[in-house]
N, C-alpha and C. Protein backbone atom coordinates (compact mmCIF):
# COMPACT_ATOMS: atom_id res chain seq x y z
N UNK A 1 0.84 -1.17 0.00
CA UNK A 1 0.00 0.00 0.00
C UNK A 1 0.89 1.24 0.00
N UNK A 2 0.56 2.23 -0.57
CA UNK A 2 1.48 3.51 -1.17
C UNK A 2 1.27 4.46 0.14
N UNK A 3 1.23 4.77 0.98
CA UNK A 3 0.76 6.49 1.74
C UNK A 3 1.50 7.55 1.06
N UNK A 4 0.64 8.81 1.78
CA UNK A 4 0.99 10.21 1.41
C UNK A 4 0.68 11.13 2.79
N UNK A 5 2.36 11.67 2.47
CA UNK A 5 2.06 13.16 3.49
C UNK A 5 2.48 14.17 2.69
N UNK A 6 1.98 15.26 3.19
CA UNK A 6 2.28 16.48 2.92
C UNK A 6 3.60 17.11 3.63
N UNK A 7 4.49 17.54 3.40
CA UNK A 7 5.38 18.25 4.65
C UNK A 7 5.35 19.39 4.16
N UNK A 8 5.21 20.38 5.09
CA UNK A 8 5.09 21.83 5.36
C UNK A 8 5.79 22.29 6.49
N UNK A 9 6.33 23.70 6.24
CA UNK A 9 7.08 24.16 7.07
C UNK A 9 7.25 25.95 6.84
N UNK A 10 7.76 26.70 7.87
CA UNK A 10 7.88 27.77 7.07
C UNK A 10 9.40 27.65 6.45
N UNK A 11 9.62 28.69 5.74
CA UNK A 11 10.94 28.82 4.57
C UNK A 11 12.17 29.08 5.59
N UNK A 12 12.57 28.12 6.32
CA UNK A 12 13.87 27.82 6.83
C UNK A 12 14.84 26.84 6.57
N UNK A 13 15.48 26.45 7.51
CA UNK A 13 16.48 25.28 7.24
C UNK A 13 15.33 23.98 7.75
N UNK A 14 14.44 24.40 8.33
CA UNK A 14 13.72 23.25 9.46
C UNK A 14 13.16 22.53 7.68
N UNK A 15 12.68 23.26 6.70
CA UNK A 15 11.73 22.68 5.68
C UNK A 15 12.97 21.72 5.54
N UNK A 16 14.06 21.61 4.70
CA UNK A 16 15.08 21.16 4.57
C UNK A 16 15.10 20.08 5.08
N UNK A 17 15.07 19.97 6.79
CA UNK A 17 15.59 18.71 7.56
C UNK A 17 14.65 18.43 7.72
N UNK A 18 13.55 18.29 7.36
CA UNK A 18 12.04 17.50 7.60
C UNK A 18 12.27 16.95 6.16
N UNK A 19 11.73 17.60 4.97
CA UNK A 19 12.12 17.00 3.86
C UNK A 19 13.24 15.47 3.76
N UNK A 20 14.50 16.47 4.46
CA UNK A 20 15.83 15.23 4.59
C UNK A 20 15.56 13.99 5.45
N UNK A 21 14.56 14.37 6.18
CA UNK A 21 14.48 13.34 7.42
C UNK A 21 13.66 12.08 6.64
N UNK A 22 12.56 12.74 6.44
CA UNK A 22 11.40 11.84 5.25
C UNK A 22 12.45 11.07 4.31
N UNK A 23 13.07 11.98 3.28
CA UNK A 23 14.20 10.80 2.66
C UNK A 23 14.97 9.52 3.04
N UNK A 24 15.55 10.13 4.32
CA UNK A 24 16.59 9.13 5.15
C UNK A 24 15.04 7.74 5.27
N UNK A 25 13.97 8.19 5.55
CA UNK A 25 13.15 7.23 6.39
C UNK A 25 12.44 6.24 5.08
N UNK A 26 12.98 6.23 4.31
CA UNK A 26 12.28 5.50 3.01
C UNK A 26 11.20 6.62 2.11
N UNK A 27 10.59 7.90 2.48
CA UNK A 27 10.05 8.38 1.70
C UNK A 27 10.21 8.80 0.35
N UNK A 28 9.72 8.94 -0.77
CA UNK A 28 10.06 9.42 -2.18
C UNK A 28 9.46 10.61 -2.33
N UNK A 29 10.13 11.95 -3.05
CA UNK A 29 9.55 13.18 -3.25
C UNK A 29 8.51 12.57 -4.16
N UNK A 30 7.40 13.46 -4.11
CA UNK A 30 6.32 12.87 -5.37
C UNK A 30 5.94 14.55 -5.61
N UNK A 31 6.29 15.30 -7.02
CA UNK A 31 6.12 15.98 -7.70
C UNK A 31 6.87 17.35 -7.29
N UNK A 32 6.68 18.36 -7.22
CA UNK A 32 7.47 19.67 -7.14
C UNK A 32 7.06 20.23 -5.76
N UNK A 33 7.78 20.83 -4.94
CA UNK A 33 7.74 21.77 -4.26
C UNK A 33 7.10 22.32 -4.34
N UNK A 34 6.06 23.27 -3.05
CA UNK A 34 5.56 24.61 -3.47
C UNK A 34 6.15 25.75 -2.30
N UNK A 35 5.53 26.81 -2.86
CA UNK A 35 6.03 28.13 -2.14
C UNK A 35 5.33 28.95 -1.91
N UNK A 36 4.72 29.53 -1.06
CA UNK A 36 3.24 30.31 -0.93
C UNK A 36 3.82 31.41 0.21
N UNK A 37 3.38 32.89 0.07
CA UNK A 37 3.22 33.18 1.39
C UNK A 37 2.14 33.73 1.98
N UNK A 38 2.45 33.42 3.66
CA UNK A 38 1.65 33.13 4.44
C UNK A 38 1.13 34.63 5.04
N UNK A 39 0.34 35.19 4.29
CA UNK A 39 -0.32 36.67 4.83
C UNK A 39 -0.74 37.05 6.06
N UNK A 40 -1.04 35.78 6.95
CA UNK A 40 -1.94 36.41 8.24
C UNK A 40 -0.37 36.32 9.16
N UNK A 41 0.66 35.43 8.69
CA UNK A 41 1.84 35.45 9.29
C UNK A 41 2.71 36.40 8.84
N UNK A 42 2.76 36.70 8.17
CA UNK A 42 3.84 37.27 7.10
C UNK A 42 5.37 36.70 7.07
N UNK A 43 5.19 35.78 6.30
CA UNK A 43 6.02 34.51 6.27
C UNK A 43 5.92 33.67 4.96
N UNK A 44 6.81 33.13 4.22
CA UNK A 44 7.06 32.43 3.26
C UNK A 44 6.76 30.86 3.61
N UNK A 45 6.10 29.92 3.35
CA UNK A 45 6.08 28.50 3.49
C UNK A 45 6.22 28.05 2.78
N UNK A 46 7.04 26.30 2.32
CA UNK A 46 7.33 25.85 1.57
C UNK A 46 6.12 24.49 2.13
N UNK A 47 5.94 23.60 1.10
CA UNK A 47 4.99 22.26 0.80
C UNK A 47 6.24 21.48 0.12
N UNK A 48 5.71 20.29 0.35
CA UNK A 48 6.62 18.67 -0.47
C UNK A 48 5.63 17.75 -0.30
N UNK A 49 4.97 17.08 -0.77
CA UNK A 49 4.94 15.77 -0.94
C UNK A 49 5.05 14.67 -0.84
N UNK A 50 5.12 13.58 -0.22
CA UNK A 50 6.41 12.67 -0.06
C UNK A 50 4.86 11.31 -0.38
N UNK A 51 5.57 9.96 -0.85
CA UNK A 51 5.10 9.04 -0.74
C UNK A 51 5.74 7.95 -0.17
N UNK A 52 5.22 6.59 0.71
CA UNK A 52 5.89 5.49 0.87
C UNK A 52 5.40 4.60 0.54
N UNK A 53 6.24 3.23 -0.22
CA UNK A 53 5.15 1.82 0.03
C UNK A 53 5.62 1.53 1.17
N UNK A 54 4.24 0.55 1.86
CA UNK A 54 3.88 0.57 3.17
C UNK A 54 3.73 -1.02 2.91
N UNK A 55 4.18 -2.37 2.99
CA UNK A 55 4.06 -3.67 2.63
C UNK A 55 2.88 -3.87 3.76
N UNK A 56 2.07 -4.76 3.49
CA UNK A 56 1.34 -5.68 4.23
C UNK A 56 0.59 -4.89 5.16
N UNK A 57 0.06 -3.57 4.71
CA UNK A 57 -0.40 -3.09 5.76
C UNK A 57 -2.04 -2.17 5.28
N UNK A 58 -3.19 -2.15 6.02
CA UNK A 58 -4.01 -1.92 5.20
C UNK A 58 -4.31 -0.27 5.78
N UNK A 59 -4.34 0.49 4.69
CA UNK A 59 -5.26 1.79 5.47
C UNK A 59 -6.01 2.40 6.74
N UNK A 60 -5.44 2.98 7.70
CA UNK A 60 -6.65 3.25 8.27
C UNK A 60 -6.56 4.91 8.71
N UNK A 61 -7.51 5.88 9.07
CA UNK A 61 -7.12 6.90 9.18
C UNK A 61 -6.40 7.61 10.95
N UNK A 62 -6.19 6.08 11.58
CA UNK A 62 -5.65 6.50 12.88
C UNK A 62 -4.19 6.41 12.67
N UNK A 63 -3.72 6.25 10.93
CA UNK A 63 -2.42 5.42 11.38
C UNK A 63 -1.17 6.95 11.25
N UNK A 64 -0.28 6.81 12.17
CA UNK A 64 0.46 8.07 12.38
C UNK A 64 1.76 8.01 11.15
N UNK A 65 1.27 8.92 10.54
CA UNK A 65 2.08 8.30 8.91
C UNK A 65 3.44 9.40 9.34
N UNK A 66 3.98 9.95 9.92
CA UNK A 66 5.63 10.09 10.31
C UNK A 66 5.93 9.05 10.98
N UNK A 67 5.48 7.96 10.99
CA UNK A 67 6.17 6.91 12.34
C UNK A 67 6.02 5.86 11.13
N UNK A 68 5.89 6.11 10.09
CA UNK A 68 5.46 4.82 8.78
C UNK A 68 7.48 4.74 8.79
């Protein structure tokens, strides 16, 4: 089974090592980056993507997909 997270962060080094962390952990980027900013903050945020296969394991929406 495939999952999906989103990682979000604001535009620091932290987006970076969340991104990097997801890599190290088996995740795959799945499509482009985004970059938005954040008006009520006034702040730049970045988005990623990430997918994993997940073997032998079935869907459910309690399951804590950073601990995949």
């Amino acid at each position: 089974m495939k999952i999906y997270r989103l990682l979000t962060e604001d535009d620091t080094s932290a987006f970076c090592h969340k991104v990097s962390l997801a890599i190290a952990k088996g995740w795959d980027l799945y499509g482009s980056p985004s970059y938005a900013f954040d008006g009520v903050r006034g702040v730049m945020r970045c988005a990623q993507a990430v997918t994993k296969e997940v073997p032998g394991k079935e869907y459910s929406p309690d399951m804590k997909l950073g601990e995949q």
